[in-house]
Protein backbone atom coordinates (compact mmCIF):
# COMPACT_ATOMS: atom_id res chain seq x y z
CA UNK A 1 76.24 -55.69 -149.95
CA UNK A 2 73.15 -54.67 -148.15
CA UNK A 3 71.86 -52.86 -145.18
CA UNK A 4 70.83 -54.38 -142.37
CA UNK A 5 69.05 -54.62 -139.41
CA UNK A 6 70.46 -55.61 -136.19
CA UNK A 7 67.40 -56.69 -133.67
CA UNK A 8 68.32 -56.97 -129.88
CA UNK A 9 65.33 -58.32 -127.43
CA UNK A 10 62.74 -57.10 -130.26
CA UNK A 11 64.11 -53.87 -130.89
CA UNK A 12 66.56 -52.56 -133.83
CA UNK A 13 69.93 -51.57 -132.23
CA UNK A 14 71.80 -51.10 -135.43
CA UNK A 15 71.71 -51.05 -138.79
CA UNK A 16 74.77 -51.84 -140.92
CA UNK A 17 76.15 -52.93 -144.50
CA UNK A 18 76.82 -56.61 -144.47
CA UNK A 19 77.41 -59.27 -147.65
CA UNK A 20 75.45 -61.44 -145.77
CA UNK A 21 78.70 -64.24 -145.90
CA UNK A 22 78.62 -65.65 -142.23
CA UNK A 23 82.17 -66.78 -143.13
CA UNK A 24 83.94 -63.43 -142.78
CA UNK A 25 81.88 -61.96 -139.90
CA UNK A 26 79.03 -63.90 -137.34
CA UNK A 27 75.95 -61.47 -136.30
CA UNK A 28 76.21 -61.25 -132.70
CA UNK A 29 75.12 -64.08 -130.48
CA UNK A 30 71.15 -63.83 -129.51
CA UNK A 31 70.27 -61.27 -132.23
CA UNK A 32 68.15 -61.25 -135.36
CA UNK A 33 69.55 -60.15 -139.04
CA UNK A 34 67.00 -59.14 -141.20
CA UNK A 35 67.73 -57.10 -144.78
CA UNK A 36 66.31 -53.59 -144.71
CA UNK A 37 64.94 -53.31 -147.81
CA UNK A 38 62.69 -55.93 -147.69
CA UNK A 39 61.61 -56.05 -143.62
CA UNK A 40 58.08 -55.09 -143.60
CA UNK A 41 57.26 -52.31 -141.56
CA UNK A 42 54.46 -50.40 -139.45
CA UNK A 43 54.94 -46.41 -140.08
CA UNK A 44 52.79 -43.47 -139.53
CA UNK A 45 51.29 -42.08 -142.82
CA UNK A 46 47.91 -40.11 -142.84
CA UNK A 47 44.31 -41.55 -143.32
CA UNK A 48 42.75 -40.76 -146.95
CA UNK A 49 40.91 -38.08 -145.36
CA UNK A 50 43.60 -36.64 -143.86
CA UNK A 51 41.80 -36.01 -140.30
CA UNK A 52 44.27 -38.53 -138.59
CA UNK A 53 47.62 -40.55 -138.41
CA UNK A 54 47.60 -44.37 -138.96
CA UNK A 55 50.00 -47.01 -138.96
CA UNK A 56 50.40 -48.12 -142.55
CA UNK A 57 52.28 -51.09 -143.69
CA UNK A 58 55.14 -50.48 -146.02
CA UNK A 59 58.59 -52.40 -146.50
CA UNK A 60 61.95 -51.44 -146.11
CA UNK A 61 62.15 -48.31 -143.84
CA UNK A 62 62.88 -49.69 -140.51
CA UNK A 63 65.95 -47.88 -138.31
CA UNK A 64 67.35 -47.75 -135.03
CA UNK A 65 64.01 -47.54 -132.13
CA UNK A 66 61.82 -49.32 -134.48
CA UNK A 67 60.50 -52.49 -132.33
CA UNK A 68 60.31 -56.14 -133.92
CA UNK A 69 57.39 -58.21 -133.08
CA UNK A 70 57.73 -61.11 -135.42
CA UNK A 71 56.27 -59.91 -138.39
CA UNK A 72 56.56 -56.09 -138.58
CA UNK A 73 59.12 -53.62 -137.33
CA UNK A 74 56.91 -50.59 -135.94
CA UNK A 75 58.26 -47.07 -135.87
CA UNK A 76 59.14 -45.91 -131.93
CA UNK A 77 58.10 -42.51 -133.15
CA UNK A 78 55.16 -40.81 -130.96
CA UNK A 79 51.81 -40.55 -133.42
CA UNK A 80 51.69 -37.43 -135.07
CA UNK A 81 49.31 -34.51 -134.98
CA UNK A 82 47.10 -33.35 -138.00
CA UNK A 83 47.50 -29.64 -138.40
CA UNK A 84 44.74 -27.36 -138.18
CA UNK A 85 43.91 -24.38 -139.99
């Protein structure tokens, strides 16, 4: 068993634990099923500097909002802002 994603007109609409075994359940017509834990991904993590927020590729932390666009599912989460001191 595995997570995962559910992708619906290029964005993730679910996420759920699945054998993969298209013989006891069928993914819903018109959708993507890709496995969590290995879906490369687009999230915000901070520059080496740390004066700024960058999209970094990891893999396996896409959820619910996050948008597909063929290769990457990006985080729908607004760009974060570097403290100040």
């Amino acid at each position: 068993m595995q997570n995962y994603l559910i992708i619906e007109g290029g964005v993730v609409t679910n996420v759920i634990v699945w054998d993969g075994d298209t013989q006891t359940w069928q993914p819903p017509q018109d959708t993507t099923m890709l496995v969590q834990s290995t879906t490369p991904t687009k999230i915000w993590d901070i520059n080496a500097d740390k004066t700024e927020f960058v999209l970094t590729e990891s893999v396996g932390n896409a959820n619910i909002g996050f948008t597909w666009d063929g290769a990457f599912a990006i985080t729908n989460e607004p760009k974060p802002v570097v403290p100040t001191a």
